[in-house]
PDB file of N, CA and C in Angstrom:
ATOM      1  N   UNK A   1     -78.681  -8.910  -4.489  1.00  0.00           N
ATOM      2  CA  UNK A   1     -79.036  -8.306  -5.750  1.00  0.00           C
ATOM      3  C   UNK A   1     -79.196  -6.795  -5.554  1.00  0.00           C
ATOM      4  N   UNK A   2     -78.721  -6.383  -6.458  1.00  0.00           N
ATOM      5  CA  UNK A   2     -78.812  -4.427  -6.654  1.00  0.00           C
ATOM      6  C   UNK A   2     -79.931  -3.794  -7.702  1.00  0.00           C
ATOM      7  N   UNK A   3     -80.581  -3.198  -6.608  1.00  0.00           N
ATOM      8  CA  UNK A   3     -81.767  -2.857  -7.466  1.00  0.00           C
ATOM      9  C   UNK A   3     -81.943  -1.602  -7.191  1.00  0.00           C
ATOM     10  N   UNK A   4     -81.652  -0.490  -8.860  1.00  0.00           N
ATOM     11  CA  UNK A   4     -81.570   1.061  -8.952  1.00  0.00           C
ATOM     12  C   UNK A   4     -82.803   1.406  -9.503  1.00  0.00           C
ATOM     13  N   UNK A   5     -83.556   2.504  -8.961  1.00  0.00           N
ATOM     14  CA  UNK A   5     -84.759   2.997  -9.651  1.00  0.00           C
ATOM     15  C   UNK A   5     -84.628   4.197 -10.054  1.00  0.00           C
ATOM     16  N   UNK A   6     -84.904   4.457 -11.222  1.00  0.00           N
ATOM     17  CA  UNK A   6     -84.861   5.698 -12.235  1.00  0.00           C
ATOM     18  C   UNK A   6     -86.158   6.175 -12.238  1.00  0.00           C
ATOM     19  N   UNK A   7     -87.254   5.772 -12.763  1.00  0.00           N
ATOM     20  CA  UNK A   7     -88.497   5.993 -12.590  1.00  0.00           C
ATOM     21  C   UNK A   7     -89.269   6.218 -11.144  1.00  0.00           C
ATOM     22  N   UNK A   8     -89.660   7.410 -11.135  1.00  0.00           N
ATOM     23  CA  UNK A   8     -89.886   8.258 -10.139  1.00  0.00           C
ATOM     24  C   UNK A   8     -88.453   8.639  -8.982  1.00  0.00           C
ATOM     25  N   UNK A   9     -88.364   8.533  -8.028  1.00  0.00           N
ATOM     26  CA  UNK A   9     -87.340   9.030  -6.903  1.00  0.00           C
ATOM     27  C   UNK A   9     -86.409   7.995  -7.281  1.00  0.00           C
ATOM     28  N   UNK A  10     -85.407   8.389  -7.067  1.00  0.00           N
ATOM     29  CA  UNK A  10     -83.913   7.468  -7.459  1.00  0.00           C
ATOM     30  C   UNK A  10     -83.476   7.309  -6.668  1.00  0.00           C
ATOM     31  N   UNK A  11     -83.167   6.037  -6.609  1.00  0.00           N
ATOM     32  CA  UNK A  11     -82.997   5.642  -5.240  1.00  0.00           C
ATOM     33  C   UNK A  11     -82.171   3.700  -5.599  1.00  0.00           C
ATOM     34  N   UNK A  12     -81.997   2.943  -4.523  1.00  0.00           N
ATOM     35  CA  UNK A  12     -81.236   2.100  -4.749  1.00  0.00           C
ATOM     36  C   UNK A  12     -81.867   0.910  -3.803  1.00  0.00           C
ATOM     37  N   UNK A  13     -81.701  -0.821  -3.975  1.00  0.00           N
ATOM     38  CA  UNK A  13     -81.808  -1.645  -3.016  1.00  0.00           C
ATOM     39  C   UNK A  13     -80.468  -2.279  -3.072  1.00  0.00           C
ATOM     40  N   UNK A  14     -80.023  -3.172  -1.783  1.00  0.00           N
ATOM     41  CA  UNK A  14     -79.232  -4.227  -1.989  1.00  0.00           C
ATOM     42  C   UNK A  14     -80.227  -5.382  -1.104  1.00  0.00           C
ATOM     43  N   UNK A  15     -80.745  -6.318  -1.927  1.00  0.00           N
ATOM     44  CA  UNK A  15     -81.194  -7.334  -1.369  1.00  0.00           C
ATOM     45  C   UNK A  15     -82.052  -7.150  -0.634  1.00  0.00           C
ATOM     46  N   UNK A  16     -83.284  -6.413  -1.133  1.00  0.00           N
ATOM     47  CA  UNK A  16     -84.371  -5.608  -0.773  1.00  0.00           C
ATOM     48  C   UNK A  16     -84.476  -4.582   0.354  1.00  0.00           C
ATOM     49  N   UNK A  17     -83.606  -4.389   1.092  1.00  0.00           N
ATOM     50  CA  UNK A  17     -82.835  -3.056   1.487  1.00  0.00           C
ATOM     51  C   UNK A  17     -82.370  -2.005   1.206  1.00  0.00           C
ATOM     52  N   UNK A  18     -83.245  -0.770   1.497  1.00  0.00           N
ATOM     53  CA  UNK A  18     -83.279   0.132   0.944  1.00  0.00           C
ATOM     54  C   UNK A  18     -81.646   0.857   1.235  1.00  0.00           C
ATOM     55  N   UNK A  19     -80.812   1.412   0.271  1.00  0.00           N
ATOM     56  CA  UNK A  19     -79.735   2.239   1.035  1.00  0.00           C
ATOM     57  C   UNK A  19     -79.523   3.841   0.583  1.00  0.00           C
ATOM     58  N   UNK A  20     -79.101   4.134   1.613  1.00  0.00           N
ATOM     59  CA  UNK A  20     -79.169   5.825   1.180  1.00  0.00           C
ATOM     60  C   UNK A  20     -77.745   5.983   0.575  1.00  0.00           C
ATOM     61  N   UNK A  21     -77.839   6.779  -0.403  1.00  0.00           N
ATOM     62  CA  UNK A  21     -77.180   6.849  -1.639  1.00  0.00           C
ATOM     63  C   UNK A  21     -76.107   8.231  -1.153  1.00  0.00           C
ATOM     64  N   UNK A  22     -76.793   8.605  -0.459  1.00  0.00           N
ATOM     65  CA  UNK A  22     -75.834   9.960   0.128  1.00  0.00           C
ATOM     66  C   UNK A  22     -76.483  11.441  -0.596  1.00  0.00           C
ATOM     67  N   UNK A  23     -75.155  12.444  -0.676  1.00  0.00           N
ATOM     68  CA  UNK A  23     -75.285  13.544  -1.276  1.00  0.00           C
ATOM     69  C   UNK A  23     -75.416  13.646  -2.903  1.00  0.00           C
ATOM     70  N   UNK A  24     -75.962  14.442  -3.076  1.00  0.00           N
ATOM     71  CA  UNK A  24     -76.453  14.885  -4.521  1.00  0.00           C
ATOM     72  C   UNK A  24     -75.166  14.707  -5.578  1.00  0.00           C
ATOM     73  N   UNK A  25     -73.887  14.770  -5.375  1.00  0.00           N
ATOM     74  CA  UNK A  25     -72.537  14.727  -5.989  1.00  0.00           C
ATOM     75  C   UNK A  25     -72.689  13.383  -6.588  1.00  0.00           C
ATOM     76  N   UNK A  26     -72.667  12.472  -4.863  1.00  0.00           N
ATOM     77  CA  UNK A  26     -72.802  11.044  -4.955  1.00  0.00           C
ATOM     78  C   UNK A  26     -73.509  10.376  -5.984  1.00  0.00           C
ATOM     79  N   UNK A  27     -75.057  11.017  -5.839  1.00  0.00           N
ATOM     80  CA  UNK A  27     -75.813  10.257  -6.375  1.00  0.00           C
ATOM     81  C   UNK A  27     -75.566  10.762  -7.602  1.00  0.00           C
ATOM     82  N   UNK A  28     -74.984  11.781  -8.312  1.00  0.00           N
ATOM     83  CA  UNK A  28     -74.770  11.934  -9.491  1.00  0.00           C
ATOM     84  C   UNK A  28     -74.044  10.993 -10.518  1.00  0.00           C
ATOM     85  N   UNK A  29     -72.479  10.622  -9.290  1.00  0.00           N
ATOM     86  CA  UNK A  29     -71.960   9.633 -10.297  1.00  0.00           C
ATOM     87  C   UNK A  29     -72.727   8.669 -10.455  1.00  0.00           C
ATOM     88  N   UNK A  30     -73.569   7.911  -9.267  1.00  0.00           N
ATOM     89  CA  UNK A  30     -74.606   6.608  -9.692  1.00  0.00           C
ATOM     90  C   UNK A  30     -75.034   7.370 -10.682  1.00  0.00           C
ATOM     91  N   UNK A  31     -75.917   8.009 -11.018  1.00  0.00           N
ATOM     92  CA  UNK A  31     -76.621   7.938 -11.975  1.00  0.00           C
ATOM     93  C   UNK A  31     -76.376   8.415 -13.700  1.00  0.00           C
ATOM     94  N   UNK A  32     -74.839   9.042 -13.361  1.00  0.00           N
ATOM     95  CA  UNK A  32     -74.272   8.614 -14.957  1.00  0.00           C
ATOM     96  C   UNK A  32     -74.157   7.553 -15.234  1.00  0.00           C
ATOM     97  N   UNK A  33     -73.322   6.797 -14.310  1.00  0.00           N
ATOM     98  CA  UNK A  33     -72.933   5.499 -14.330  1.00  0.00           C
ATOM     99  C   UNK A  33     -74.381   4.730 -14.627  1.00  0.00           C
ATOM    100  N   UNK A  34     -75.378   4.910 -14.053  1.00  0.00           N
ATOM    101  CA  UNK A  34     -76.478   4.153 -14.858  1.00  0.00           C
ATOM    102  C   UNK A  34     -76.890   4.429 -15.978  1.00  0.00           C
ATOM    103  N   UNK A  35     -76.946   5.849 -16.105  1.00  0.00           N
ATOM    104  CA  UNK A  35     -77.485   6.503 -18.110  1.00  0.00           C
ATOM    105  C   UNK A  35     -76.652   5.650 -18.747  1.00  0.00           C
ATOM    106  N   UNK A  36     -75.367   6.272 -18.317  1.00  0.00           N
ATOM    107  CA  UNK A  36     -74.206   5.278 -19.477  1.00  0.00           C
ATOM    108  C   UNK A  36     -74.367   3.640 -20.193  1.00  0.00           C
ATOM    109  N   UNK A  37     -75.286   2.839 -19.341  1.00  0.00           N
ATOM    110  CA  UNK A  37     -75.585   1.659 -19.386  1.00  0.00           C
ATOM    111  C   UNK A  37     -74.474   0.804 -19.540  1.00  0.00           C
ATOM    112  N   UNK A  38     -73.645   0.428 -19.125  1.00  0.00           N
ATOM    113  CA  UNK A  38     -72.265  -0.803 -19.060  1.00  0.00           C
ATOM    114  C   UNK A  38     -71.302  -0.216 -19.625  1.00  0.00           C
ATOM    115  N   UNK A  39     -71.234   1.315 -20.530  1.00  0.00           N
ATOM    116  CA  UNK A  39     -69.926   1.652 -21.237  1.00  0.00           C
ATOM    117  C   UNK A  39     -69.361   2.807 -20.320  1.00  0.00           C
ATOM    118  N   UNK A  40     -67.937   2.622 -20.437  1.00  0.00           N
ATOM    119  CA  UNK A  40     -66.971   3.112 -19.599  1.00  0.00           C
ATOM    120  C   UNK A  40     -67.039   4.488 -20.039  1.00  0.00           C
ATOM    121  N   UNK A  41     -67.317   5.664 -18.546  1.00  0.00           N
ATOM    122  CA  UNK A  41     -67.085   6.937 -18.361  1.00  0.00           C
ATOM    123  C   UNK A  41     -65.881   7.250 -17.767  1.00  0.00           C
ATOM    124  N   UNK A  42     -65.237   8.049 -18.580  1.00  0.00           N
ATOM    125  CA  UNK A  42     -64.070   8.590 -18.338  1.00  0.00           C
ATOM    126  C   UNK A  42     -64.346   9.801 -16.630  1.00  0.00           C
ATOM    127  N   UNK A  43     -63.095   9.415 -16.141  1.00  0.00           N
ATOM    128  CA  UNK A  43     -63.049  10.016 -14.969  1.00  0.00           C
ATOM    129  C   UNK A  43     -62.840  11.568 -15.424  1.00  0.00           C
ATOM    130  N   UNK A  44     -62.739  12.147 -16.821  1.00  0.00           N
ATOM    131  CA  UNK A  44     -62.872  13.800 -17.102  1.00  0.00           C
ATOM    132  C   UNK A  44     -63.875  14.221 -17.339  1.00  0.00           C
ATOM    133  N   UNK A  45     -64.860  13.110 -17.884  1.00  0.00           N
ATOM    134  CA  UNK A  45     -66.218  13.304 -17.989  1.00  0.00           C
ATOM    135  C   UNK A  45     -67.007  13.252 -16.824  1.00  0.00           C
ATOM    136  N   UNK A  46     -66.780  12.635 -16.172  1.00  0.00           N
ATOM    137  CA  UNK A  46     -67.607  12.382 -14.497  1.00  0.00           C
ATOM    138  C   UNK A  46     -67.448  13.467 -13.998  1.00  0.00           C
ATOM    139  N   UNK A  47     -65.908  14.266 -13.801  1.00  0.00           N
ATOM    140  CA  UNK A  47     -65.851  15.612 -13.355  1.00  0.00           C
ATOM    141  C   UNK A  47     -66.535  16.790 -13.986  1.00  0.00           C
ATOM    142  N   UNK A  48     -66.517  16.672 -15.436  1.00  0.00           N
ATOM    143  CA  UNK A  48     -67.098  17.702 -16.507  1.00  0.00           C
ATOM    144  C   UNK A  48     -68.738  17.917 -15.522  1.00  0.00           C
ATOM    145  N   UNK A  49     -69.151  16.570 -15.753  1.00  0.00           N
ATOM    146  CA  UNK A  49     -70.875  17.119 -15.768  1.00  0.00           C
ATOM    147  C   UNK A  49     -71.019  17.087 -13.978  1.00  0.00           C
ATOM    148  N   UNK A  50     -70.178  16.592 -13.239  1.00  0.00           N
ATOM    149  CA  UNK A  50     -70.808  16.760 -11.490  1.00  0.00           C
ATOM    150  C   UNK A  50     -70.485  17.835 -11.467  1.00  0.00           C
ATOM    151  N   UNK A  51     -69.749  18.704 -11.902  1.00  0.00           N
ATOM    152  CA  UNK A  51     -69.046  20.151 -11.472  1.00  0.00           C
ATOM    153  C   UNK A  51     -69.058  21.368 -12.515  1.00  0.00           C
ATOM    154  N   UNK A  52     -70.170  20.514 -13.647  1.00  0.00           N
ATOM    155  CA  UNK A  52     -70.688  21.538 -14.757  1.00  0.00           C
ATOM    156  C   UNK A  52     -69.499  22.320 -15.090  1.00  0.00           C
ATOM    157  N   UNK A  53     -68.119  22.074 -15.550  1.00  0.00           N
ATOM    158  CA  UNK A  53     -67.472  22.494 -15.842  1.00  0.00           C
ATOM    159  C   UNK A  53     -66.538  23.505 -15.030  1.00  0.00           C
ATOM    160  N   UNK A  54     -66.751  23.269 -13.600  1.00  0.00           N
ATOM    161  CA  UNK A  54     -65.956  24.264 -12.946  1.00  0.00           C
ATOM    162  C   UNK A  54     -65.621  23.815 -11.648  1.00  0.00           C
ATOM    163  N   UNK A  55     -64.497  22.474 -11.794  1.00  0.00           N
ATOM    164  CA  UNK A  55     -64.739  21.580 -10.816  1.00  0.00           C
ATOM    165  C   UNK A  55     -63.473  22.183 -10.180  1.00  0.00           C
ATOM    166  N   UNK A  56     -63.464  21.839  -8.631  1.00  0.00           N
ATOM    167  CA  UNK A  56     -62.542  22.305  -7.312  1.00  0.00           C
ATOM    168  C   UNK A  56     -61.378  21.714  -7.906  1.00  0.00           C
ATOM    169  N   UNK A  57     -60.425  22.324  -7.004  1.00  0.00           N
ATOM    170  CA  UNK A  57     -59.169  21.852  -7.144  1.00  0.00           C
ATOM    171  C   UNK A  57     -58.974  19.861  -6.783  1.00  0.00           C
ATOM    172  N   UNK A  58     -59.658  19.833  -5.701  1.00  0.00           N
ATOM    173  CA  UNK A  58     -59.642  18.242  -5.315  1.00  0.00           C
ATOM    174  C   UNK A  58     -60.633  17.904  -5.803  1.00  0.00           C
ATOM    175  N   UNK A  59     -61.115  17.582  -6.904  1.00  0.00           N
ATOM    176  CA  UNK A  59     -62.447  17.042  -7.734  1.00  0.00           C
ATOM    177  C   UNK A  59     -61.577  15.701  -8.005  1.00  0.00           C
ATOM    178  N   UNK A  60     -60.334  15.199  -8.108  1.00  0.00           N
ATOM    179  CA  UNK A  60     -60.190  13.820  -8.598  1.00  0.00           C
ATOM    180  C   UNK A  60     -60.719  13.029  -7.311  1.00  0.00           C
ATOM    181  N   UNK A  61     -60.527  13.692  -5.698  1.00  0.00           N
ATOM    182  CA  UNK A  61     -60.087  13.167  -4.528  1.00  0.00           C
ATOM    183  C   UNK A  61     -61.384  13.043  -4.207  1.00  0.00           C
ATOM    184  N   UNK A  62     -62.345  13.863  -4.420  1.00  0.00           N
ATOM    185  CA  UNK A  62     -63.977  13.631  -4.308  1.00  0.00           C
ATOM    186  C   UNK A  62     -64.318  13.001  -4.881  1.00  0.00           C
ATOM    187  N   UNK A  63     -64.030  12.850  -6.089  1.00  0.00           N
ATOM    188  CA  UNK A  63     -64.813  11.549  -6.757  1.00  0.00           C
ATOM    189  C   UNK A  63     -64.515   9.864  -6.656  1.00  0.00           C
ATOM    190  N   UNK A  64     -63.492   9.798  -6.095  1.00  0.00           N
ATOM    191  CA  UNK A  64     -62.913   9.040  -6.158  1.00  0.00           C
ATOM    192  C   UNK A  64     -63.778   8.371  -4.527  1.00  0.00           C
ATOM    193  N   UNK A  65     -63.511   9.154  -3.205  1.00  0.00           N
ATOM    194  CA  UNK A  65     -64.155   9.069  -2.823  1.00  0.00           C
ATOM    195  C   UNK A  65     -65.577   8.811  -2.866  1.00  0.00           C
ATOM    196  N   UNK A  66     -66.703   9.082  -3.615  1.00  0.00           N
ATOM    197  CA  UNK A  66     -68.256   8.925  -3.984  1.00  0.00           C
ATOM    198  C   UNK A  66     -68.131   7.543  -4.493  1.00  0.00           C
ATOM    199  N   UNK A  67     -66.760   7.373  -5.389  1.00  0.00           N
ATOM    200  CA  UNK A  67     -66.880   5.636  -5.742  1.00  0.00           C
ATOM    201  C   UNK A  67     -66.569   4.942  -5.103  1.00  0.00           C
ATOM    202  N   UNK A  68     -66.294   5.204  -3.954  1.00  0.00           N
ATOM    203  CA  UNK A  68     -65.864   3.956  -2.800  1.00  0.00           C
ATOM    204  C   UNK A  68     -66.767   3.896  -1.780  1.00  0.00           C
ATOM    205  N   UNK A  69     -67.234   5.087  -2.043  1.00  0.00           N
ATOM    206  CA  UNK A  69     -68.308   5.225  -1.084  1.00  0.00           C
ATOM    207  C   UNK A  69     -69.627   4.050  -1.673  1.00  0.00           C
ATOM    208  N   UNK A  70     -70.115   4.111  -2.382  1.00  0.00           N
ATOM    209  CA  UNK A  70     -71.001   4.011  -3.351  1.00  0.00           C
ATOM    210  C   UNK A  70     -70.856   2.229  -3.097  1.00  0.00           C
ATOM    211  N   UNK A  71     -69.600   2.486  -3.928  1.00  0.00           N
ATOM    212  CA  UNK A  71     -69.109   0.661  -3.653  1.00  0.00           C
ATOM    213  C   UNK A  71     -69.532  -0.311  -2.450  1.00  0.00           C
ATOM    214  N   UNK A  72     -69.281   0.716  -1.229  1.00  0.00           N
ATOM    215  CA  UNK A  72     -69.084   0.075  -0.027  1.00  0.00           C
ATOM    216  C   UNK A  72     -70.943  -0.396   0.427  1.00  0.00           C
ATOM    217  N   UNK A  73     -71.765   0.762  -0.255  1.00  0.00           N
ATOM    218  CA  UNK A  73     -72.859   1.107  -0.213  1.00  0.00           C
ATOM    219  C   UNK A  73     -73.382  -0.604  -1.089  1.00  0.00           C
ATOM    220  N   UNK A  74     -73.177  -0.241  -2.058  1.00  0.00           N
ATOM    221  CA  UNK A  74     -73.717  -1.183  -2.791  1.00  0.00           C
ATOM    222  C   UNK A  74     -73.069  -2.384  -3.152  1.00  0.00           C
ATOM    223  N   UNK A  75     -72.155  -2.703  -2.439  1.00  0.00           N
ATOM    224  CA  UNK A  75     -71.308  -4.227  -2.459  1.00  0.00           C
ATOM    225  C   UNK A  75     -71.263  -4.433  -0.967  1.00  0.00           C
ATOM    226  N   UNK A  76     -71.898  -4.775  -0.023  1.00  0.00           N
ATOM    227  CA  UNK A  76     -71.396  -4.556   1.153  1.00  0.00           C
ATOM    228  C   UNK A  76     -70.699  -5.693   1.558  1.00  0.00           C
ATOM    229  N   UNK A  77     -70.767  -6.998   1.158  1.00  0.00           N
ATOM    230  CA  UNK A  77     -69.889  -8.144   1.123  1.00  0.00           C
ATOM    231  C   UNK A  77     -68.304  -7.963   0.312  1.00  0.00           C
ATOM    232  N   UNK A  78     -68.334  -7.046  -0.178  1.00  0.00           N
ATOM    233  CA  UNK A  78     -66.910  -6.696  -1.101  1.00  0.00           C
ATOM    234  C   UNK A  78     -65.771  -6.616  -0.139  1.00  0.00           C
ATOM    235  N   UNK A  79     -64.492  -7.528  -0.279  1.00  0.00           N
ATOM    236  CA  UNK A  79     -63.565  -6.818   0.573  1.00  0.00           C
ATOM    237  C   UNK A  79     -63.271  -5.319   0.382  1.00  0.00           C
ATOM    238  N   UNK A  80     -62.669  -4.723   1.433  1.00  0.00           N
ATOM    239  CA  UNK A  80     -62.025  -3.408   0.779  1.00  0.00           C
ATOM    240  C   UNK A  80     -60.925  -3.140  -0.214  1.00  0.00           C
ATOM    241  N   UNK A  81     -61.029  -2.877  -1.216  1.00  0.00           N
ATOM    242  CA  UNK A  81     -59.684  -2.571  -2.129  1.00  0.00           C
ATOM    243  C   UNK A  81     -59.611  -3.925  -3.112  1.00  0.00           C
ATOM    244  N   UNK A  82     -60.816  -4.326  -3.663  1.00  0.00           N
ATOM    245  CA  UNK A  82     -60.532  -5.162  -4.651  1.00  0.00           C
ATOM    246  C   UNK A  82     -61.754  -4.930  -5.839  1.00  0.00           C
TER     247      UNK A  82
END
């Protein structure tokens, strides 16, 4: 079970295991992805607000990265690439 805390330090469990969420980028997409609550964020919007409008040339390749990262983080039974 995945358990995200918003209230006070943000932070994450998998199966009462605490995991580190990484860099501030990282934890950004988690935590749109949690505001958003189950509705789909566009990958121009994810870039818009992590990079406040002035995102790097490889901003698709970073983010993309943070979600696999994230994934791997918080699915750790997940094969890779499904």
């Amino acid at each position: 079970m995945v358990l995200i805390r918003v209230l006070g330090p943000f932070g994450a469990e998998v199966n009462g295991e605490s995991v580190p969420l990484g860099g501030p980028r990282q934890r950004g997409v988690l935590a749109l992805l949690v505001a958003a609550r189950g509705q789909v964020v566009s990958v121009d919007r994810l870039i818009e607000d992590l990079w406040r409008g002035e995102p790097p040339s490889r901003a698709l390749a970073s983010l993309q990265a943070y979600v696999s990262n994230l994934r791997r983080l918080l699915e750790p039974g997940r094969p890779p690439r499904t």
